[in-house]
Each structure stands twice: as structure tokens, then as C-alpha cells.
Protein backbone atom coordinates (compact mmCIF):
# COMPACT_ATOMS: atom_id res chain seq x y z
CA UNK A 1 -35.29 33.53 -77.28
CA UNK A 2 -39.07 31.85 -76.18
CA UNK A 3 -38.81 27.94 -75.09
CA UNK A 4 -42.66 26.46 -75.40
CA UNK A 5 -41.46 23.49 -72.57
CA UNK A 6 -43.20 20.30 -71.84
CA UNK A 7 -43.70 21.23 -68.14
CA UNK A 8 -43.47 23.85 -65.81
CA UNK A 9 -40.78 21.73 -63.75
CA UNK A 10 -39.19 21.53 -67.56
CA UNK A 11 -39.60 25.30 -67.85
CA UNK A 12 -38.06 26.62 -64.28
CA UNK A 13 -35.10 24.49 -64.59
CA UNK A 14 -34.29 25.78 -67.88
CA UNK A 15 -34.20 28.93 -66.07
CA UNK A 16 -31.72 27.54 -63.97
CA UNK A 17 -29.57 26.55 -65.90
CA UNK A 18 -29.53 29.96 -68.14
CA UNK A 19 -29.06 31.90 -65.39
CA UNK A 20 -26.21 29.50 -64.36
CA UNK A 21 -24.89 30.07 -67.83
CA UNK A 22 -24.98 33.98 -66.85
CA UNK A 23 -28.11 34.69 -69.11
CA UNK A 24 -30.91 36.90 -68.02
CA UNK A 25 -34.03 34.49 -68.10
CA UNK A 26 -37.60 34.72 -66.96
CA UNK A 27 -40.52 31.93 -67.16
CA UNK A 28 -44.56 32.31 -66.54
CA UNK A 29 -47.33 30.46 -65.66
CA UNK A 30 -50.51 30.46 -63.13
CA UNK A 31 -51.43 28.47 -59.92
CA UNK A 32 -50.79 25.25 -60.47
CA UNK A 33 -48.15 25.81 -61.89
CA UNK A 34 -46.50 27.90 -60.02
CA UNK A 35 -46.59 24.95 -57.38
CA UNK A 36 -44.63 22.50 -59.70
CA UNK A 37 -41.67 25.66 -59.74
CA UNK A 38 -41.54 25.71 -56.09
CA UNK A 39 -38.37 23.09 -55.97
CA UNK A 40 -37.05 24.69 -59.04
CA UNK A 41 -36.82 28.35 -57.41
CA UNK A 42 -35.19 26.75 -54.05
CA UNK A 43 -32.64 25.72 -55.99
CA UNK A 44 -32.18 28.78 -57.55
CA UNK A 45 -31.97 30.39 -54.04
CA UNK A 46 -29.58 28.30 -52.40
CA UNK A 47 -27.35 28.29 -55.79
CA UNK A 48 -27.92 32.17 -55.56
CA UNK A 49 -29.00 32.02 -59.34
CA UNK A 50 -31.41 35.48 -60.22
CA UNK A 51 -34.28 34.58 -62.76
CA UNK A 52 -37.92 35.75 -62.98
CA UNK A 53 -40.86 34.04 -62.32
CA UNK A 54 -43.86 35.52 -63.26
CA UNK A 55 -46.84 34.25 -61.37
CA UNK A 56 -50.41 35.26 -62.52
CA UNK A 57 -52.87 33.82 -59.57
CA UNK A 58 -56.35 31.98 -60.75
CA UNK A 59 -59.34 30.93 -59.02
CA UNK A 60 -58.18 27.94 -56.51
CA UNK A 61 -57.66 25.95 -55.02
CA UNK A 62 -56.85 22.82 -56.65
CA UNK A 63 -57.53 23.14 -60.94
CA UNK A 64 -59.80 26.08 -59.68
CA UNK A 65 -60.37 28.79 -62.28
CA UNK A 66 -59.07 30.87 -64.80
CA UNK A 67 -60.51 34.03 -63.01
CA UNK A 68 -58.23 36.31 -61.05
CA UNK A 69 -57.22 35.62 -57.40
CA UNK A 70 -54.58 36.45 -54.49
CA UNK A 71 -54.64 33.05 -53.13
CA UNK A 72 -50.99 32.57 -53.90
CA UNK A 73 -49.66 35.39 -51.34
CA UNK A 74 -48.81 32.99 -48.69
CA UNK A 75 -46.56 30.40 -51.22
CA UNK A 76 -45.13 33.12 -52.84
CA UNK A 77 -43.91 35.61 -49.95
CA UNK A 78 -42.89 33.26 -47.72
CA UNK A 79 -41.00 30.96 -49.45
CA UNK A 80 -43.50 27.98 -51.51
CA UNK A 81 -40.29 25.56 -51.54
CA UNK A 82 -37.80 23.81 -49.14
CA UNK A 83 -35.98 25.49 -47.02
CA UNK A 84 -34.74 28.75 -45.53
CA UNK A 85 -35.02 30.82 -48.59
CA UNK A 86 -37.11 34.48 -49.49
CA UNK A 87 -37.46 35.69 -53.23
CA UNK A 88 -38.96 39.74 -53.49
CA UNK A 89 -42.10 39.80 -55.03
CA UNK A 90 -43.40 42.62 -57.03
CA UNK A 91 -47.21 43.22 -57.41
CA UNK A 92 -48.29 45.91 -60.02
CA UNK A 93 -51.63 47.41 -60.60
CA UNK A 94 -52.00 47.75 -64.10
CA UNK A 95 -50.18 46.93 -67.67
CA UNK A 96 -47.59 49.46 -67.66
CA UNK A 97 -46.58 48.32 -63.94
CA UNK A 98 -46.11 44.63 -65.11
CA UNK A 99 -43.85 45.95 -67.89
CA UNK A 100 -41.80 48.07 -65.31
CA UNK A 101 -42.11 45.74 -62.82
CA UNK A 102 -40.42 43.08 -64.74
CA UNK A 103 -37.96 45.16 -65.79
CA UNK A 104 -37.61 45.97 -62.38
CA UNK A 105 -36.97 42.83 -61.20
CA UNK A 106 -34.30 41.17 -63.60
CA UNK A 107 -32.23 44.16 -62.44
CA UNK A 108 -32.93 43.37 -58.44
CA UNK A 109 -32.94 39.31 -59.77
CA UNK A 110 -28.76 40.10 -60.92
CA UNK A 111 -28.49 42.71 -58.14
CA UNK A 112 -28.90 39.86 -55.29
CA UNK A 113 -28.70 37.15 -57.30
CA UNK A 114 -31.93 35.87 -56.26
CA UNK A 115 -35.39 34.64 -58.26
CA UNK A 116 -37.84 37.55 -58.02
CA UNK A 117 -41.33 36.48 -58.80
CA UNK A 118 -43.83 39.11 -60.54
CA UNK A 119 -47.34 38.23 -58.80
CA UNK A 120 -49.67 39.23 -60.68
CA UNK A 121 -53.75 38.30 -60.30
CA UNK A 122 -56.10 36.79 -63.66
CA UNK A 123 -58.06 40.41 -63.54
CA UNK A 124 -54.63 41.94 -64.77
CA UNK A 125 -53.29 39.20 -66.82
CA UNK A 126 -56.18 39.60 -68.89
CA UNK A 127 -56.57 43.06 -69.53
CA UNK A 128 -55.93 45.51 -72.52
CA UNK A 129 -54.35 48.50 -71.76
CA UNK A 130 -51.79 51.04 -73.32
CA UNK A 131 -48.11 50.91 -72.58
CA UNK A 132 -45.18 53.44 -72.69
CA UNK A 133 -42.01 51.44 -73.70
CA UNK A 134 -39.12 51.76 -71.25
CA UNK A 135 -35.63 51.75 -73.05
CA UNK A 136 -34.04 48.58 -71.79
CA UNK A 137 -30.30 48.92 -69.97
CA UNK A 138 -27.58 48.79 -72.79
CA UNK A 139 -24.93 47.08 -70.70
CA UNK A 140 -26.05 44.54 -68.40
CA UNK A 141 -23.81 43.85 -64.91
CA UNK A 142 -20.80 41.28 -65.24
CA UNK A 143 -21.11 37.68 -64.17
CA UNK A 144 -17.55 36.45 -63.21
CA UNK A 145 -19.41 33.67 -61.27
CA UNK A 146 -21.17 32.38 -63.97
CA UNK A 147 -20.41 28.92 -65.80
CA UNK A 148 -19.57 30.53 -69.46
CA UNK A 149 -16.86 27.94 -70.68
CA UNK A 150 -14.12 29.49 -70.49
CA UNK A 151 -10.78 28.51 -69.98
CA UNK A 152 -7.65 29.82 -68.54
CA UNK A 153 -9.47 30.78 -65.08
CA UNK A 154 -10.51 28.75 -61.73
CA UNK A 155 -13.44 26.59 -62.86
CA UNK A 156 -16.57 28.41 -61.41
CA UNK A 157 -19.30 25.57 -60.03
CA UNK A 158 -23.34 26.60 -59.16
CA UNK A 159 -24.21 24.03 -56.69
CA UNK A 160 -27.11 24.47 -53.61
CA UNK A 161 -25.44 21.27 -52.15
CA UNK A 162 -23.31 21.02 -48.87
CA UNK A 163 -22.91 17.56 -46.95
CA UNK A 164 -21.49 18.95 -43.88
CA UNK A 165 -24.07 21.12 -41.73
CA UNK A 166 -21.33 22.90 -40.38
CA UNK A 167 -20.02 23.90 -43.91
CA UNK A 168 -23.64 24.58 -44.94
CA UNK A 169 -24.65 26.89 -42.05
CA UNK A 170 -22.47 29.32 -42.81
CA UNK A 171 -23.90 29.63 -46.47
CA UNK A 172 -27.25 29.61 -45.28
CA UNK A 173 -26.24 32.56 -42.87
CA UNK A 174 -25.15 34.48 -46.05
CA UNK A 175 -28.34 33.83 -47.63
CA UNK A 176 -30.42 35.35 -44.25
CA UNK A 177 -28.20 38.37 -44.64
CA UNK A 178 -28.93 39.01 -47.87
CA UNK A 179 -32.95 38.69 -47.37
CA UNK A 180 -32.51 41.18 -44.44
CA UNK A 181 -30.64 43.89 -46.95
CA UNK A 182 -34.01 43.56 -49.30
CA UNK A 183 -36.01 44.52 -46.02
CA UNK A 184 -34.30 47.13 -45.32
CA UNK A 185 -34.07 48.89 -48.78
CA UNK A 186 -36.10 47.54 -51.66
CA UNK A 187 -39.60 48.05 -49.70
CA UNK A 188 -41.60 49.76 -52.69
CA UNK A 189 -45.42 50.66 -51.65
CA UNK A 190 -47.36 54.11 -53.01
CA UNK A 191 -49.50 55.86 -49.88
CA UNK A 192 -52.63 58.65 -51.21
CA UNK A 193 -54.16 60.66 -48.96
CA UNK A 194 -52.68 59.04 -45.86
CA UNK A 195 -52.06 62.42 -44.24
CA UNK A 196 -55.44 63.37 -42.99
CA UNK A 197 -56.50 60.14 -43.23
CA UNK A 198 -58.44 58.25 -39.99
CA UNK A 199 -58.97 54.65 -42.31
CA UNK A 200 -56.61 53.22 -44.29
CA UNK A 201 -57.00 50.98 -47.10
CA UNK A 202 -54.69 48.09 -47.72
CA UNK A 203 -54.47 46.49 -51.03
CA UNK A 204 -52.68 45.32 -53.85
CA UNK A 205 -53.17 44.51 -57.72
CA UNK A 206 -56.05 44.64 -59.58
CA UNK A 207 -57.61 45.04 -55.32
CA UNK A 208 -56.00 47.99 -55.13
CA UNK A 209 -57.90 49.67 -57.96
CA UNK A 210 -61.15 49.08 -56.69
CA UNK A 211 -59.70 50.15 -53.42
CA UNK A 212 -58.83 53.87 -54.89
CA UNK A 213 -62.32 54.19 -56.43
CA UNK A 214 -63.88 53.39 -53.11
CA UNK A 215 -61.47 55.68 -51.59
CA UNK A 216 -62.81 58.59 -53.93
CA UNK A 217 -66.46 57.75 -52.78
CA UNK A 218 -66.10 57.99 -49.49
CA UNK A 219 -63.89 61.22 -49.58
CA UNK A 220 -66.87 62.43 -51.76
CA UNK A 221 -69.18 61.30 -48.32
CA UNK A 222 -66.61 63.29 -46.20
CA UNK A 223 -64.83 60.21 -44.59
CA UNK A 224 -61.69 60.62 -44.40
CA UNK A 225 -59.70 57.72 -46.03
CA UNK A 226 -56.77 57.06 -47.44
CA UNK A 227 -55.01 54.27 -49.29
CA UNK A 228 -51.63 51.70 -49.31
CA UNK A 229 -50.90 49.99 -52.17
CA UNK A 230 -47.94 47.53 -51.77
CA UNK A 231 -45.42 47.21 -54.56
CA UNK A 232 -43.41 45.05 -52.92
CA UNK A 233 -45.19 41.96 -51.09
CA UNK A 234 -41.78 40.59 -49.85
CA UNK A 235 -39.99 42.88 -48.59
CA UNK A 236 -43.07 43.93 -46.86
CA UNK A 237 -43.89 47.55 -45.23
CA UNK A 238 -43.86 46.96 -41.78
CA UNK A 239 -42.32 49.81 -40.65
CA UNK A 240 -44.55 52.21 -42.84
CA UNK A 241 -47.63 50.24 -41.21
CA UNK A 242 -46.18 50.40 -37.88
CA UNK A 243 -45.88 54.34 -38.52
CA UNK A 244 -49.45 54.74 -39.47
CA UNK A 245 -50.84 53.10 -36.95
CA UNK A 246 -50.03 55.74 -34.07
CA UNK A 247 -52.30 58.23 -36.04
CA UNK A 248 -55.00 55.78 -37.69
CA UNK A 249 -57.96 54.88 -36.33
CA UNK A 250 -57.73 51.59 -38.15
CA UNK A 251 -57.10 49.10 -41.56
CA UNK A 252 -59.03 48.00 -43.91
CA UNK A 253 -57.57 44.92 -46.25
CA UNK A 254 -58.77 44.42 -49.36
CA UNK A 255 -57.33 41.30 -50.97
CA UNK A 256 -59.16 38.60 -53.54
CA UNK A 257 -58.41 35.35 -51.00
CA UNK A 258 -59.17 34.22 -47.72
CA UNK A 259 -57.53 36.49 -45.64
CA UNK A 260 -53.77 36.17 -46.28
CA UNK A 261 -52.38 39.73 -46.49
CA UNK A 262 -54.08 40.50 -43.43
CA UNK A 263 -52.00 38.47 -41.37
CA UNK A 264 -49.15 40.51 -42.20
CA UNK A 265 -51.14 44.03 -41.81
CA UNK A 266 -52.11 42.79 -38.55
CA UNK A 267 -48.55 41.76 -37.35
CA UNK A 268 -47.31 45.32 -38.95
CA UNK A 269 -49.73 47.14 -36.64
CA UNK A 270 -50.26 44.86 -33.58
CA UNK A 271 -52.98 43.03 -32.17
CA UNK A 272 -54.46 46.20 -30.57
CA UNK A 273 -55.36 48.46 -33.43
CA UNK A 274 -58.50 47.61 -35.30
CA UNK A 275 -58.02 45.59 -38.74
CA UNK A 276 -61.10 44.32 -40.68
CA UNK A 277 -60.88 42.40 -44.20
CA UNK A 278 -63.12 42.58 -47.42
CA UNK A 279 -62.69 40.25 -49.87
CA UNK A 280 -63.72 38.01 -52.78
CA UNK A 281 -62.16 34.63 -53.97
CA UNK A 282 -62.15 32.16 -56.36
CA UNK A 283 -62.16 34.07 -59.08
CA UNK A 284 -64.95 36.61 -58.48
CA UNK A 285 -64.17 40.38 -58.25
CA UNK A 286 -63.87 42.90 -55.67
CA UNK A 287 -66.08 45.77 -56.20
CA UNK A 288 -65.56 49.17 -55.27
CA UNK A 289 -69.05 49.35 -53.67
CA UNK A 290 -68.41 46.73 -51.41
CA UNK A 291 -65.28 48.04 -50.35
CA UNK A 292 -66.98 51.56 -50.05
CA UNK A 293 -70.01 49.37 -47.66
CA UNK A 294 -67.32 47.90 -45.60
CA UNK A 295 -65.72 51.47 -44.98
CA UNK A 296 -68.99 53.19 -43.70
CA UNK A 297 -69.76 50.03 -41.45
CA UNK A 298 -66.03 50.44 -40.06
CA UNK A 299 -66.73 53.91 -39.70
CA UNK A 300 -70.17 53.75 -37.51
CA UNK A 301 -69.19 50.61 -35.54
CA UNK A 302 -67.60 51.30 -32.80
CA UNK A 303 -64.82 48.83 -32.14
CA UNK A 304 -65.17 45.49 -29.77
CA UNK A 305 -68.59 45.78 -31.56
């Protein structure tokens, strides 16, 4: 069933309230949108509801742009709403990833009963490309803790609410638990060439394409690089990072913002291995070439320099 709502705040408490029902339910939007959802999917975390929200980043800030961006890493890894709360966030690369990858994560949404957000940038959102359909699963998990209205059982009540802090800690403990579990086993990232690599790139999305082509040139120029593409945003690879970094000369991010992503790279590795960032942002690309310029000026600048 498709809902055309009056609102995003309309559209992610819909979601709610299916998912409280013990339906499987999803919304999308972009940017500013995805702000107005922020209260919506903190409810959803502290009611321990699983939905999707798909979230496909624009030029911004503000009304910005309707070309593609990663300036929505920070809200959407670390929690955009209220509160102590994570949700996982999946990042593909192409078209048949964001058909997996939501697939993907309405089984890990029921699996923690958690929102899990697709973020995806505009440069993806708006492309054409073939798809293999997956078979969806036949039999979907139970939901005994749903609200379904039936009778002849203990009523079941979704509620984020709890007056007493010393009531409430104890459910927000359960919560942190269950964020730590996605850490440790739903990190999802794909490594190339990292095993004689000396430079690593770091990337995501539509980033992480351009990334692989300027991997292939400067293998082609005899430097030796290799490449990370995340999957999973939150839970992030630190310990994969932390790995590399005894045997890599150093990083090289490649995002379409600011400089978000990096901050994580950089607390992955520590404050003592080299990191350097090339980017674009508000909506413009990131070309392979300049990716490929910022390796060879890594690469014959010594660091401190």
C-alpha cells in the first residue's frame, strides 16, 4: 500500500503507527525532510518500533539543492533526534544496492526492532540503471509484541514514555545494549586491493565510484592504492580501520560534504597516522580526476608538509 501524506512529520508517524500495528513499513524523502522525521524516528527508537527511512541527501544546507550530497552523515549516524538513540544506516553505491539494501534493512529493522535509514546521495537517486530482482522472504518473523487487536491475551502497549528516571534508565540501558550488538556484528564495508596497498581510499555512495576509477588510474601510474567502501555508516568500521592503519601509509576520504566522514576515519585510525580529505558539496560532483590529483599530491608530500 503507497500513502501520498500531507507532511513528512504526517508520513513518519504513519510509519509508527504501522509498525506498531506489526506491519512492515518504510517512508522517503530528502534533506529537509529528513529533519522534520527526526522526532518521529526517536520515537520509534525508544518504542523499539523497526521501519525504514530512506534518506536521499541534496545540496544544503537550508532549501539547498536538488543535486546530490553527503551533508546528512552527521544527523543521520549519530542520532538527528532527542535522545540516547542509534538507527544502522546503509549506504549503497548503485541501483541494485538500494534495492538490496532496503531489503536488507526491513529484515535488520524487525531483527532489532529499530528504524534503519537507507542514505542514499541525489547522484544515485537519480540514476537509471538495471536491476536483478531479489525474491522477497515468504514468511516474515512473528510480532507477539505488536498491537494487532486481539483479544483473549495481555493487552500489548508501544509507549517511549517513562515518568520515573529510575524506571526509565533501565530501558534506556537495554536500548545501549542493543546498539553495541549492531557494532559488533552488522559492520558491512567491501575492501579492493587493500593488501599491497600503501593509500587507502575512504568513501561511500555515488563517492565511492569515483573513488574506484581513481583507484584504477593510479594503479595504472604504479601507486599502490587501494579502496574502502562503507556499507554500513552506523555501525561503523573502526576496527577494520584501526587494522589498516599499522600497514598504511595513510587515508584518503572522499565524501560530497564538508568533512564529516573524516572525523570518524580519523578517530578509527588515531591522530597520528596521516588522513587528508577531497571533496565537493552542495550539489556538485566528485570527479575521479580530482581524487586521482589528491592521491599523487599525498603521495609526493611528505607528511607535516
Amino acid at each position: 500500500m503507497f500513502v501520498q501524506t500531507e507532511s513528512e512529520l504526517a508520513a513518519i508517524n504513519m510509519v509508527y503507527g504501522a509498525a506498531a500495528a506489526g506491519c512492515r513499513a518504510m517512508t522517503s524523502t530528502s534533506g529537509p525532510g529528513f529533519s522534520l522525521e527526526q522526532e518521529g524516528i526517536s520515537y520509534m527508537s525508544g518504542a523499539e518500533l523497526p521501519g525504514v527511512i530512506v534518506n536521499v541527501m541534496r545540496g544544503g544546507p537550508g532549501l539547498g539543492n536538488i543535486g546530490g550530497a553527503q551533508g546528512d552523515y552527521f544527523q543521520s549516524t549519530k542520532g538527528g533526534g532527542h535522545g540516547d538513540y542509534r538507527v544502522m544506516n546503509l549506504a549503497p553505491a548503485s541501483a541494485q544496492e538500494m534495492m538490496d539494501l532496503t531489503m536488507l534493512a526491513f529484515e535488520l529493522a524487525d531483527k532489532y526492532r529499530n528504524p534503519v535509514v537507507v542514505l542514499v546521495d541525489g547522484f544515485l537517486g537519480q540514476a537509471m540503471e538495471p536491476v536483478v530482482m531479489r525474491q522477497p522472504v515468504k514468511e516474515l518473523p512473528g510480532k507477539p509484541w505488536a498491537i494487532t487487536g486481539a483479544i483473549g491475551r495481555l493487552k500489548n502497549v508501544i509507549n517511549s514514555f517513562e515518568m520515573d528516571p529510575v524506571n526509565f534508565r533501565p530501558r534506556v540501558e537495554l536500548l545501549l545494549q542493543k546498539f553495541e550488538k549492531m557494532q559488533e556484528t552488522e559492520v558491512r564495508y567491501e575492501g579492493i586491493n587493500l593488501d599491497d596497498a600503501s593509500l587507502v581510499i575512504i568513501a561511500y555512495g555515488s563517492a565511492s565510484r569515483s573513488a574506484l576509477t581513481a583507484m584504477k588510474m593510479a594503479r595504472q601510474e604504479g601507486i599502490p592504492v587501494g579502496l574502502l567502501r562503507l556499507i554500513t555508516l552506523f555501525p561503523f568500521p573502526y576496527e577494520a580501520l584501526s587494522n589498516l592503519a599499522q600497514r598504511v601509509s595513510g587515508f584518503l576520504v572522499a565524501e560530497l560534504s564538508s568533512g564529516q566522514l573524516i572525523e570518524d576515519v580519523r578517530l578509527a585510525v588515531g591522530l597520528d597516522k596521516r588522513v587528508e580529505l577531497v571533496n565537493q558539496y552542495g550539489g556538485v560532483p566528485l570527479l575521479a580526476e580530482e581524487i586521482l590529483a589528491a592521491i599523487e599530491k599525498m603521495m609526493k608530500q611528505p607528511v607535516g608538509r
